[in-house]
Each structure stands twice: as structure tokens, then as C-alpha cells.
PDB file of N, CA and C in Angstrom:
ATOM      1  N   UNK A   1     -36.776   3.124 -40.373  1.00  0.00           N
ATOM      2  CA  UNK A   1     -35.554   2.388 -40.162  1.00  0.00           C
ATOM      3  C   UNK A   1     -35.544   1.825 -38.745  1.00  0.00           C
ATOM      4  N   UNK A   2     -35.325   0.194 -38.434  1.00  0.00           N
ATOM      5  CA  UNK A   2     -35.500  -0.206 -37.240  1.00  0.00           C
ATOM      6  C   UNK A   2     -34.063   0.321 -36.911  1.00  0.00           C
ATOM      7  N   UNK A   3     -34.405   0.295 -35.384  1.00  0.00           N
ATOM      8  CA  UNK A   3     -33.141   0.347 -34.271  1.00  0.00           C
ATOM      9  C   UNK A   3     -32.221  -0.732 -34.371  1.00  0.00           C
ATOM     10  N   UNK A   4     -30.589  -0.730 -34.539  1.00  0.00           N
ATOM     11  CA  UNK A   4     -30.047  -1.883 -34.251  1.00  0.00           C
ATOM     12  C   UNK A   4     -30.389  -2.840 -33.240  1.00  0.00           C
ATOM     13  N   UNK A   5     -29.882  -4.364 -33.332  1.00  0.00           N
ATOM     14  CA  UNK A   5     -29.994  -4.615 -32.163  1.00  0.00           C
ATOM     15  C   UNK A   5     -29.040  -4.676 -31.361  1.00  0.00           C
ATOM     16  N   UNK A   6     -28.644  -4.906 -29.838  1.00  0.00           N
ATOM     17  CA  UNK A   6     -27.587  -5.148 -29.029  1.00  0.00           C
ATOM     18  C   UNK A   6     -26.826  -6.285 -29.107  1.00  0.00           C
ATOM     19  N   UNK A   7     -26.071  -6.922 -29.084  1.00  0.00           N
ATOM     20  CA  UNK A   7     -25.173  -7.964 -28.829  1.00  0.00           C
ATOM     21  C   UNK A   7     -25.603  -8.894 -27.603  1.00  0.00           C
ATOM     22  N   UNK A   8     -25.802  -9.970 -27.391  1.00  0.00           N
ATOM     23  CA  UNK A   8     -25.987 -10.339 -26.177  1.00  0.00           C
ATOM     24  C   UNK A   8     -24.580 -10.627 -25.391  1.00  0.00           C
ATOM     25  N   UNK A   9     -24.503 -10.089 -25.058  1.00  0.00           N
ATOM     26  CA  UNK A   9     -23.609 -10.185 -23.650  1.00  0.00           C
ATOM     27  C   UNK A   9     -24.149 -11.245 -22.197  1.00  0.00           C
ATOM     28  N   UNK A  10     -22.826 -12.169 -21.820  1.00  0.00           N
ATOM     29  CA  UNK A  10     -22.957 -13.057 -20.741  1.00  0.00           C
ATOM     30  C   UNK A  10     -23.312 -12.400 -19.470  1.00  0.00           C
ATOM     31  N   UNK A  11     -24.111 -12.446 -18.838  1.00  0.00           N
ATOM     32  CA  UNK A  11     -23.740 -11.884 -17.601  1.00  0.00           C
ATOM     33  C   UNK A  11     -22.880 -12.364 -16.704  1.00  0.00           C
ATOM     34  N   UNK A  12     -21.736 -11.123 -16.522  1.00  0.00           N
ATOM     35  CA  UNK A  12     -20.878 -11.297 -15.768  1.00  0.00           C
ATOM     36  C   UNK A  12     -20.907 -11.641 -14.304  1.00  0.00           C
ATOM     37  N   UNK A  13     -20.434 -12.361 -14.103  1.00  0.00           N
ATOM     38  CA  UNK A  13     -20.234 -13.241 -12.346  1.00  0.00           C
ATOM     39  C   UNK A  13     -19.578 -11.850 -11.711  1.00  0.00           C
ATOM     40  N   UNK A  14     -20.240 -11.144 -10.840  1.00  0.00           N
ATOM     41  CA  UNK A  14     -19.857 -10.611  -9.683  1.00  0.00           C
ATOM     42  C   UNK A  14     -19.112 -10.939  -8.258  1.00  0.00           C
ATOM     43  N   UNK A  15     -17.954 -10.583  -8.431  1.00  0.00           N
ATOM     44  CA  UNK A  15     -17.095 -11.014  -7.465  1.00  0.00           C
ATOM     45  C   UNK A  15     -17.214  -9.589  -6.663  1.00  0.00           C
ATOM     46  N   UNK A  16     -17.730  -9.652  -4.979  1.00  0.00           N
ATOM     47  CA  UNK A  16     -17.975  -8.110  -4.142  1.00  0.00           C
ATOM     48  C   UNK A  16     -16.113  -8.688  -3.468  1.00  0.00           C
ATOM     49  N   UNK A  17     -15.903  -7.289  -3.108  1.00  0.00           N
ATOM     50  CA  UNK A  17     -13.983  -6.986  -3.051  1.00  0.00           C
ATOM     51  C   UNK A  17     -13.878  -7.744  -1.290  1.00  0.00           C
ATOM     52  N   UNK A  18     -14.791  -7.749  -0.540  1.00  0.00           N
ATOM     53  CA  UNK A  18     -14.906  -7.921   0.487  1.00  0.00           C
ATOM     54  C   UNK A  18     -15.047  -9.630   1.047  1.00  0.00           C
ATOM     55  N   UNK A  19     -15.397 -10.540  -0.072  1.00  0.00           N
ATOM     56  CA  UNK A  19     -14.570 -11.743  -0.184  1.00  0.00           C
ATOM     57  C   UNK A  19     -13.273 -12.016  -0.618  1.00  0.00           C
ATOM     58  N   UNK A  20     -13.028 -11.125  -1.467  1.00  0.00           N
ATOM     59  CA  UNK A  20     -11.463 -11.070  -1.923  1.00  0.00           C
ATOM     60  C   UNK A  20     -10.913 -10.918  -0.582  1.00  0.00           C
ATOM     61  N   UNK A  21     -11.021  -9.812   0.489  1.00  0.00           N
ATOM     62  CA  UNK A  21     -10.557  -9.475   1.436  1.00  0.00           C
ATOM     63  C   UNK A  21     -10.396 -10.744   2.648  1.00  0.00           C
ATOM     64  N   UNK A  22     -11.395 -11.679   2.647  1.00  0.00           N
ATOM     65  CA  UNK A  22     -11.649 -12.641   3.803  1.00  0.00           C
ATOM     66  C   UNK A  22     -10.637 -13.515   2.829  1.00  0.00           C
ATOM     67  N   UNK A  23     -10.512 -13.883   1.710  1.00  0.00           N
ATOM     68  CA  UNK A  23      -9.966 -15.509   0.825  1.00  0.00           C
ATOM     69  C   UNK A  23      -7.888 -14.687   0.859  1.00  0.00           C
ATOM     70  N   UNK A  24      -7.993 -13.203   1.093  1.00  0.00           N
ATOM     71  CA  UNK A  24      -6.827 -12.886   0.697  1.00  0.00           C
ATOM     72  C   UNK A  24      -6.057 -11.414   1.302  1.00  0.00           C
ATOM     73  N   UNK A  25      -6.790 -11.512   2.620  1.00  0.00           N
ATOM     74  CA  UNK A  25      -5.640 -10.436   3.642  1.00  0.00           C
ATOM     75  C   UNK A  25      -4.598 -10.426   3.380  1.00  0.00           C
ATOM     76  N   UNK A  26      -4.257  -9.124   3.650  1.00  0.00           N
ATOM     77  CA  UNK A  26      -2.886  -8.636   3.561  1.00  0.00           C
ATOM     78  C   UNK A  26      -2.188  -8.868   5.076  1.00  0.00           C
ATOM     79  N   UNK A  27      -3.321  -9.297   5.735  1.00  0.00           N
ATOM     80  CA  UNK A  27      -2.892  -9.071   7.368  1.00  0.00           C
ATOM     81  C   UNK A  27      -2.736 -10.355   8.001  1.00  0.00           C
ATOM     82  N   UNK A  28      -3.683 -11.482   7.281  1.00  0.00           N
ATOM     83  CA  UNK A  28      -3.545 -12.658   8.334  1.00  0.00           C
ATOM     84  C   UNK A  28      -4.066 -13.599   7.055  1.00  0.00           C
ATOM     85  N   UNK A  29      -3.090 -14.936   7.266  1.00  0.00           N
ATOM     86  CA  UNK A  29      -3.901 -15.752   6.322  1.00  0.00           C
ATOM     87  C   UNK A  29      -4.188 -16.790   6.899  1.00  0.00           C
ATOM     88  N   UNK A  30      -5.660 -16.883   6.610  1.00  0.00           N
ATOM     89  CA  UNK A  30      -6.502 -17.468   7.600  1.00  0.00           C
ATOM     90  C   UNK A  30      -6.596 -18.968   7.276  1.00  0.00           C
ATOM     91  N   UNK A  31      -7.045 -19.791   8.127  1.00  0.00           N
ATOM     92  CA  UNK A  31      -7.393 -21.503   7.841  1.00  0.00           C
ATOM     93  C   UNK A  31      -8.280 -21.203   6.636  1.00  0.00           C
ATOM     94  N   UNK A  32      -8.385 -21.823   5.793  1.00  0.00           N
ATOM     95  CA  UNK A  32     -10.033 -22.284   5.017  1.00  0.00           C
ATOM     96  C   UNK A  32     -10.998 -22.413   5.586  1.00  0.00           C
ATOM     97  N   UNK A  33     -12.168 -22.112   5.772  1.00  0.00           N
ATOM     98  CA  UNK A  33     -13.104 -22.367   6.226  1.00  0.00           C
ATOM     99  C   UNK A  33     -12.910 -22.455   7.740  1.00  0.00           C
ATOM    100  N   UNK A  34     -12.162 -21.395   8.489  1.00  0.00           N
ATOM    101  CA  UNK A  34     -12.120 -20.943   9.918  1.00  0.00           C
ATOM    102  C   UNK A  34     -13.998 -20.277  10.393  1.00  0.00           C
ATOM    103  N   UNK A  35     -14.625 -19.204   9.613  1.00  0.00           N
ATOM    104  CA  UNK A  35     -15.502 -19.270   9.895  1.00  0.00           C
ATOM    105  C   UNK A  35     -16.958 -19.800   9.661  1.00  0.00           C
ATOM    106  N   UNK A  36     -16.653 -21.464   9.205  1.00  0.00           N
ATOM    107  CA  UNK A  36     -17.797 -22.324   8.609  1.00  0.00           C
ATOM    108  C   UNK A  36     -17.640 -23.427  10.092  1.00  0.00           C
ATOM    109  N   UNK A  37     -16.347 -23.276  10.831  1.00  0.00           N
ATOM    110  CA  UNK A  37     -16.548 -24.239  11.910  1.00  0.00           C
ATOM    111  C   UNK A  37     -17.789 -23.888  12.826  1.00  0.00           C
ATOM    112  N   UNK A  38     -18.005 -24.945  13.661  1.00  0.00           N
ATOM    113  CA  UNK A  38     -19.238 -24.571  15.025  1.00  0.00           C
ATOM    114  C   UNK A  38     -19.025 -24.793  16.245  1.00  0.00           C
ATOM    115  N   UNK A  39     -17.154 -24.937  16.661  1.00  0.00           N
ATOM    116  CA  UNK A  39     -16.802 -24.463  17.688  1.00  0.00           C
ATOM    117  C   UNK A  39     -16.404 -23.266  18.104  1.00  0.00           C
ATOM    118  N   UNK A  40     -17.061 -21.955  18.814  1.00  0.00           N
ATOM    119  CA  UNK A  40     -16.825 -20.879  18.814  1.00  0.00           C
ATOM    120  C   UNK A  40     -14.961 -21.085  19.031  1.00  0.00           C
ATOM    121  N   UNK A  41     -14.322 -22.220  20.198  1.00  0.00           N
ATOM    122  CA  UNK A  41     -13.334 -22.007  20.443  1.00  0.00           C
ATOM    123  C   UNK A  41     -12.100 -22.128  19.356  1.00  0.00           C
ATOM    124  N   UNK A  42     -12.815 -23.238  18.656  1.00  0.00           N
ATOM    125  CA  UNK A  42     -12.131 -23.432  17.408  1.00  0.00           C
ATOM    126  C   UNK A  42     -11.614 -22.260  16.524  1.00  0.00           C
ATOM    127  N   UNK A  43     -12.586 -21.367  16.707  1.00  0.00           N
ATOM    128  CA  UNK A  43     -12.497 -20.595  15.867  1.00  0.00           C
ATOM    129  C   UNK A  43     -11.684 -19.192  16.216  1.00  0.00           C
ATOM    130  N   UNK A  44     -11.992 -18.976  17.928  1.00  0.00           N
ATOM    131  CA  UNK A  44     -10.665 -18.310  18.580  1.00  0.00           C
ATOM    132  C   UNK A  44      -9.367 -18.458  18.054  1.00  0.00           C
ATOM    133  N   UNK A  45      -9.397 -20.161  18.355  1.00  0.00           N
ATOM    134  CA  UNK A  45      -7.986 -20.240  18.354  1.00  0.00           C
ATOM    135  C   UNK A  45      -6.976 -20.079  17.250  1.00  0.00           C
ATOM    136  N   UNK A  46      -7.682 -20.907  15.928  1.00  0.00           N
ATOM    137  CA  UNK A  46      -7.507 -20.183  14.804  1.00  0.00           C
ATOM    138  C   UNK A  46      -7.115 -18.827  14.393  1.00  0.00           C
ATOM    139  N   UNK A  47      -7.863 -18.085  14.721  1.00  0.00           N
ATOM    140  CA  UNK A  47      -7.912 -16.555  14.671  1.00  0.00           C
ATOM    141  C   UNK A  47      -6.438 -16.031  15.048  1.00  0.00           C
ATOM    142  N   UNK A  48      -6.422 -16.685  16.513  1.00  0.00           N
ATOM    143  CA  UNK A  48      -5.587 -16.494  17.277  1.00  0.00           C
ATOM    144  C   UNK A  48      -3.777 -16.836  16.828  1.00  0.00           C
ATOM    145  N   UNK A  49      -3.903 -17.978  15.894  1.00  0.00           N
ATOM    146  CA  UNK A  49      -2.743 -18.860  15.946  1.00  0.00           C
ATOM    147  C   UNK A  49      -2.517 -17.386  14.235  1.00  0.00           C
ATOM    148  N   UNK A  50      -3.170 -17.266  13.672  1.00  0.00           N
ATOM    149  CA  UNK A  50      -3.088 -16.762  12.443  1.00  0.00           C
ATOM    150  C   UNK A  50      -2.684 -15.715  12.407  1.00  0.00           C
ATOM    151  N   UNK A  51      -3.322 -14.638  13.371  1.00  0.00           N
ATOM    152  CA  UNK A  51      -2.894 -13.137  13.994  1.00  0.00           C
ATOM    153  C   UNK A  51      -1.489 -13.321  14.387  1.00  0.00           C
ATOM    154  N   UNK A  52      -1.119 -14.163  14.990  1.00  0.00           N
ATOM    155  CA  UNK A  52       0.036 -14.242  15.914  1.00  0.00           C
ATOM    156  C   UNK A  52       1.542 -14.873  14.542  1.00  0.00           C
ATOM    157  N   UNK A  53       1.099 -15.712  13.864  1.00  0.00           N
ATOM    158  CA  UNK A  53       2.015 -16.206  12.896  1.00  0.00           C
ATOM    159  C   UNK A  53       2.054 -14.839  11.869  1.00  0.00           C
ATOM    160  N   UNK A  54       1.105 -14.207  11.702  1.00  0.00           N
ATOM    161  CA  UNK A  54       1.367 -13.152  10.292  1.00  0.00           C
ATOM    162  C   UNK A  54       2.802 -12.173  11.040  1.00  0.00           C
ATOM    163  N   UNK A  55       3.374 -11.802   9.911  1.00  0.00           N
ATOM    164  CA  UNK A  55       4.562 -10.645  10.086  1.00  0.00           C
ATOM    165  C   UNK A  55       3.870  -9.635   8.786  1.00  0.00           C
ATOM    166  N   UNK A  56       2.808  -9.735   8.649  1.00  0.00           N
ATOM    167  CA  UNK A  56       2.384  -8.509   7.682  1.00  0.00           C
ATOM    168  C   UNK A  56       1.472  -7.609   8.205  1.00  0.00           C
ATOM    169  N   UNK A  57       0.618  -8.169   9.364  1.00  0.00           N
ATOM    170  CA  UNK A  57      -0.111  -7.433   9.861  1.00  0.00           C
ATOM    171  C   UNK A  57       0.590  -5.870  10.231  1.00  0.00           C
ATOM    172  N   UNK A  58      -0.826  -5.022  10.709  1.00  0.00           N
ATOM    173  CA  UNK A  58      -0.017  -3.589  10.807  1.00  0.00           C
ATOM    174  C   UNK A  58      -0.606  -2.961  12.757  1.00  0.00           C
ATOM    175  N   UNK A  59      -1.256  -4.215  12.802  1.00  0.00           N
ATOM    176  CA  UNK A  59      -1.518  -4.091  14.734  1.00  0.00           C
ATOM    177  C   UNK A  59      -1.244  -4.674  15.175  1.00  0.00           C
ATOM    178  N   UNK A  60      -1.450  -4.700  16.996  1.00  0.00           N
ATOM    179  CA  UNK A  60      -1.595  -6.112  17.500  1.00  0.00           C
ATOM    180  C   UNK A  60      -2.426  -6.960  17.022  1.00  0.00           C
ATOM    181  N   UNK A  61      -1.996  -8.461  17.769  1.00  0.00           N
ATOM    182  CA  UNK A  61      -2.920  -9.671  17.509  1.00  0.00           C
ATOM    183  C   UNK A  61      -3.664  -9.650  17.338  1.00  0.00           C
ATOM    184  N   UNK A  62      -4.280  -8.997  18.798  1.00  0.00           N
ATOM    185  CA  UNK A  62      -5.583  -9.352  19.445  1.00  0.00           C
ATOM    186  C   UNK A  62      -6.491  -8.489  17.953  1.00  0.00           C
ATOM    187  N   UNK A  63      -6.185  -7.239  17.549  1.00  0.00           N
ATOM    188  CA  UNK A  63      -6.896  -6.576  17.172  1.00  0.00           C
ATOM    189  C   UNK A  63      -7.190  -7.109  15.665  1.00  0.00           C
ATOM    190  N   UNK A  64      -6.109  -7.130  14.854  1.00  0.00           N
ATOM    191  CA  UNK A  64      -5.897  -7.911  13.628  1.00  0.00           C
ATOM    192  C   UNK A  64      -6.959  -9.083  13.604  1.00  0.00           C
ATOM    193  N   UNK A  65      -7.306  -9.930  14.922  1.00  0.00           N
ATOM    194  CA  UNK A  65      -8.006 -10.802  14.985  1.00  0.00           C
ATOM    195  C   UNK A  65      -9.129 -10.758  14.802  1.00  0.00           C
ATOM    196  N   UNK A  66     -10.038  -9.638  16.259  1.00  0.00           N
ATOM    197  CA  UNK A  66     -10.939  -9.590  16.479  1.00  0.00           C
ATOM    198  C   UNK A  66     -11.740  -8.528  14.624  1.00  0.00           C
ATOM    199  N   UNK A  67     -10.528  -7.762  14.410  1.00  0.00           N
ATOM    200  CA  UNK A  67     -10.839  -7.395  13.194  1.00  0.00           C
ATOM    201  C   UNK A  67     -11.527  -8.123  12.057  1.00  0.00           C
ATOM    202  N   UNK A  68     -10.749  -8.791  11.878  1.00  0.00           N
ATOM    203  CA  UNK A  68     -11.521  -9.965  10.634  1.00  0.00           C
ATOM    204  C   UNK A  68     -12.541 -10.691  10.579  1.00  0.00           C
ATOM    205  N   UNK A  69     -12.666 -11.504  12.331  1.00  0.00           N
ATOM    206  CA  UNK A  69     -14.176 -11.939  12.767  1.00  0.00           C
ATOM    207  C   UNK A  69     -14.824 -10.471  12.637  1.00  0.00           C
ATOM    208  N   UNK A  70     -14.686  -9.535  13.576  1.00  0.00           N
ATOM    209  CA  UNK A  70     -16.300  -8.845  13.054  1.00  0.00           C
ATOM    210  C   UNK A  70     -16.079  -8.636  11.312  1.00  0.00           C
ATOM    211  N   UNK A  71     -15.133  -8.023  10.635  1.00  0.00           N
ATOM    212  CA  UNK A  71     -15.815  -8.093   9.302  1.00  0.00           C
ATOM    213  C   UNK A  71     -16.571  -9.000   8.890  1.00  0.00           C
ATOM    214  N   UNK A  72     -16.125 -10.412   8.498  1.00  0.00           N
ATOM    215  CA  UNK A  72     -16.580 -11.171   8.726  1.00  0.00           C
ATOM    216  C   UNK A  72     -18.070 -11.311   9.065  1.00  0.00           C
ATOM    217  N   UNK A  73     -18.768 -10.748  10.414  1.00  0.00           N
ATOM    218  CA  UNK A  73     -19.778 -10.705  10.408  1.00  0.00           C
ATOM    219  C   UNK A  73     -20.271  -9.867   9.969  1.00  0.00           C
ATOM    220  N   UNK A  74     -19.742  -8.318   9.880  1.00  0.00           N
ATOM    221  CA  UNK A  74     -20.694  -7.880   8.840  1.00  0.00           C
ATOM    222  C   UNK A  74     -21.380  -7.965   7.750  1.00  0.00           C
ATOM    223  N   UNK A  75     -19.908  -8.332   6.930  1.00  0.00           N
ATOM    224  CA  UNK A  75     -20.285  -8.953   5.791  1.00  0.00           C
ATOM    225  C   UNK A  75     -21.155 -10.298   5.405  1.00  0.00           C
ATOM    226  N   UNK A  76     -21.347 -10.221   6.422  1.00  0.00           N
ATOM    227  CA  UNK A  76     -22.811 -11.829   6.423  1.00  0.00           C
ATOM    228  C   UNK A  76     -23.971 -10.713   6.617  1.00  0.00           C
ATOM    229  N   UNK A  77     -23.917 -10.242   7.664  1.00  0.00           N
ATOM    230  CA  UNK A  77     -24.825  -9.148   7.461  1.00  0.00           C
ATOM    231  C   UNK A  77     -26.462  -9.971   7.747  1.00  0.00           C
ATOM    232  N   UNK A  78     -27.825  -9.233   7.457  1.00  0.00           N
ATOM    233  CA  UNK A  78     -28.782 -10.769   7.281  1.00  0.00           C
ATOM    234  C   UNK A  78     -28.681 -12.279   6.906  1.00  0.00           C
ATOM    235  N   UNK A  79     -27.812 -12.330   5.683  1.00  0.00           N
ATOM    236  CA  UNK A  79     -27.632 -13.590   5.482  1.00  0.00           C
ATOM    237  C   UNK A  79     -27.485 -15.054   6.433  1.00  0.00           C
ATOM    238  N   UNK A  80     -26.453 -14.582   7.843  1.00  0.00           N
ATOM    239  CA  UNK A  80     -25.928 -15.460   8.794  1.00  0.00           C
ATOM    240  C   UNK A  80     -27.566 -15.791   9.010  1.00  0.00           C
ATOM    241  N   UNK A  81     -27.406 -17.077   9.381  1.00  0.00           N
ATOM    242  CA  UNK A  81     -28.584 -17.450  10.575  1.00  0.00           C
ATOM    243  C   UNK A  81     -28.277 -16.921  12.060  1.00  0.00           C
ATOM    244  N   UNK A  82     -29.119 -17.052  12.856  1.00  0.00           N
ATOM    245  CA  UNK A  82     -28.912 -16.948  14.200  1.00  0.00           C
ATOM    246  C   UNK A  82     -28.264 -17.436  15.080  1.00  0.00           C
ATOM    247  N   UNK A  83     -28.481 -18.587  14.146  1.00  0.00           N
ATOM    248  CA  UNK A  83     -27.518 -20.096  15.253  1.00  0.00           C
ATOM    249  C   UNK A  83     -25.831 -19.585  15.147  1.00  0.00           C
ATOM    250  N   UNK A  84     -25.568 -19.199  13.648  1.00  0.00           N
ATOM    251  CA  UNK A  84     -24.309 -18.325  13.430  1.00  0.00           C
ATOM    252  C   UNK A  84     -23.641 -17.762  13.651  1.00  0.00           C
ATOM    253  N   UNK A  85     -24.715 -16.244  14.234  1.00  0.00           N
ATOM    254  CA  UNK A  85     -24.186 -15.252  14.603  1.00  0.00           C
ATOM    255  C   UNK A  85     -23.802 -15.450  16.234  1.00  0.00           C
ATOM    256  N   UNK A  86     -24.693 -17.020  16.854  1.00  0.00           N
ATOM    257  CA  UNK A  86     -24.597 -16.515  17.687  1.00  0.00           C
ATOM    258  C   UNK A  86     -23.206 -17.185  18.325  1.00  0.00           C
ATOM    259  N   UNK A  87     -22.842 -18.111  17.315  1.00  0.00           N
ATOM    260  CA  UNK A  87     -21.624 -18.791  17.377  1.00  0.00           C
ATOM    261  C   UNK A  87     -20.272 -17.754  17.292  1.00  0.00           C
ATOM    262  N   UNK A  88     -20.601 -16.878  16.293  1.00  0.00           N
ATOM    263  CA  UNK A  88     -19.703 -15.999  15.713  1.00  0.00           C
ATOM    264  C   UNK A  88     -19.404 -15.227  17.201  1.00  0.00           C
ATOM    265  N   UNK A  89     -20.406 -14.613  18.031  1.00  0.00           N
ATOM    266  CA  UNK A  89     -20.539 -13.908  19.344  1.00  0.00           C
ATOM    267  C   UNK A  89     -19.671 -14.361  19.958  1.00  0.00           C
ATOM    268  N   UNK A  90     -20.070 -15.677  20.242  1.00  0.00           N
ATOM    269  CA  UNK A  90     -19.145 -16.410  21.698  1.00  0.00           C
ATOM    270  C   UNK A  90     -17.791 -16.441  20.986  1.00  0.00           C
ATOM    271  N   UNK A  91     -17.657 -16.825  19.823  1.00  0.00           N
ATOM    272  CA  UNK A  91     -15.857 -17.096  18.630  1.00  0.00           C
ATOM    273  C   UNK A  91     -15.335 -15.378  19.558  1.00  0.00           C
ATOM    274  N   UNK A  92     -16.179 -14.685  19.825  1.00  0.00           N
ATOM    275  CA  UNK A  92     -15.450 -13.167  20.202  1.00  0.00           C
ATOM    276  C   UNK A  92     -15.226 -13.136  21.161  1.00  0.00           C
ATOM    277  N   UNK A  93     -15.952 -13.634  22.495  1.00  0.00           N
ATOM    278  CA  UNK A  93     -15.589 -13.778  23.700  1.00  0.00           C
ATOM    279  C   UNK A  93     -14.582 -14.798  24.018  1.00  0.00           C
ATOM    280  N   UNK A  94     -14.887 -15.699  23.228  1.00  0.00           N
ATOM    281  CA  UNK A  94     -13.502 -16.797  23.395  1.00  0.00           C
ATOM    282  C   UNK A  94     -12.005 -16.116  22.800  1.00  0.00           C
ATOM    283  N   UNK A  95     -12.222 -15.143  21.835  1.00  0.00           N
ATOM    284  CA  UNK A  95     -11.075 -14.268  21.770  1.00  0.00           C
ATOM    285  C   UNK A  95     -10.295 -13.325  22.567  1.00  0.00           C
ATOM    286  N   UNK A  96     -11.764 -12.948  22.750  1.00  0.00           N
ATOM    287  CA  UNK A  96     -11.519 -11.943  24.053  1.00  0.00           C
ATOM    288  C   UNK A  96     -10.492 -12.802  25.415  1.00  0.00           C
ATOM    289  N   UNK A  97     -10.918 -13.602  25.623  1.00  0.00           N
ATOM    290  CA  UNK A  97     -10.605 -14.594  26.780  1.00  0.00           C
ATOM    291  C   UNK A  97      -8.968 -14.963  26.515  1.00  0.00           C
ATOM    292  N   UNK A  98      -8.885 -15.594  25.378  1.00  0.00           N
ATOM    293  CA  UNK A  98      -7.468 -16.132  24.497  1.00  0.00           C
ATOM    294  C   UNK A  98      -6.356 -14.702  25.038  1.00  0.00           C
ATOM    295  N   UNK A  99      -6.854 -13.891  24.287  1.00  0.00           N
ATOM    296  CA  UNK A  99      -5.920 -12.775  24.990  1.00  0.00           C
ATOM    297  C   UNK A  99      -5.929 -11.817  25.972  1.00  0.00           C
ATOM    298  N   UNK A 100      -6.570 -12.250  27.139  1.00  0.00           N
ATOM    299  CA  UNK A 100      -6.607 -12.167  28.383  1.00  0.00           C
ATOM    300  C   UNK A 100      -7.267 -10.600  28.179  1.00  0.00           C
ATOM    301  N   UNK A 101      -8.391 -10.295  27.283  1.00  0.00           N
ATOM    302  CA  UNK A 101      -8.866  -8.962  27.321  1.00  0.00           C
ATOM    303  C   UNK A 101      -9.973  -8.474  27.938  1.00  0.00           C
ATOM    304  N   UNK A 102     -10.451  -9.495  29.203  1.00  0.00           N
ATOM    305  CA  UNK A 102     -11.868  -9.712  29.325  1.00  0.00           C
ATOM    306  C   UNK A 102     -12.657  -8.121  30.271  1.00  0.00           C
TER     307      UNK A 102
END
């Protein structure tokens, strides 16, 4: 007696929770594509204007901010290029700077 066979099943599109998290904080809602710009300052300020407008966040600004850029980079993780990360770097010091944390 052969074995049934299986059903083919679609493979399901994997959505990881940690884009959900960047497209849909609870803490700051961010520009679109804040970290696809390639002005590090741009991307301060952003950060900056977003941290500061949320009333849901549960810290300061500064931190709420600098929070999301590094996730953010983690979650690129290898993927980022260099040129990226290294944009993403200075986006932190220009944060740093924005709120006088230097």
C-alpha cells in the first residue's frame, strides 16, 4: 500500500516581527524611509523631530531615538553595506550632537 501523498501547500511569505517593529512602534512614528536617506543629518533630525512629537513613548527623546537607529542597525546586521553603516554611525553622532549629549 503506497503512502498518501501531501497536499501542496504555498509557501508562506515570512514576515520577521522586527520589521513590524521599525513600519509600526509603539514609541515613535517614524518618516518612511528615514533610514534609506544618505544624509546622516537628515536622519538625526528626523529621529529627532519624531522622538520629540510621540506622546506614547515610555523615555526620553534622546533615548527613544537613539533606540530605534541602533535597532535598526542591528537588524541590518551583515546585510547593510559599509557605506551604510557608516552613514548610520555619523546619523548617531549627529544625534548625539542634536541633543547636546556629546
Amino acid at each position: 500500500m503506497a503512502a498518501p501523498k501531501k497536499a501542496k501547500t504555498k509557501p508562506r511569505k515570512t514576515r520577521k516581527w522586527s520589521g513590524k517593529v521599525t513600519r509600526e512602534s509603539d514609541a515613535l512614528d517614524l518618516r518612511k524611509g528615514v533610514f534609506t536617506l544618505s544624509d546622516p543629518k537628515k536622519i538625526a533630525a528626523s529621529l529627532k523631530r519624531s522622538a520629540e512629537r510621540s506622546h506614547r513613548r515610555k523615555s526620553s527623546p534622546y533615548r527613544s531615538a537613539m533606540s530605534m537607529l541602533t535597532f535598526y542597525m542591528n537588524r541590518g546586521g551583515k546585510e547593510l553595506s559599509a557605506r551604510r553603516k557608516k552613514i548610520l554611525e555619523k546619523a548617531k553622532d549627529e544625534l548625539r550632537a542634536l541633543f547636546h549629549r556629546d
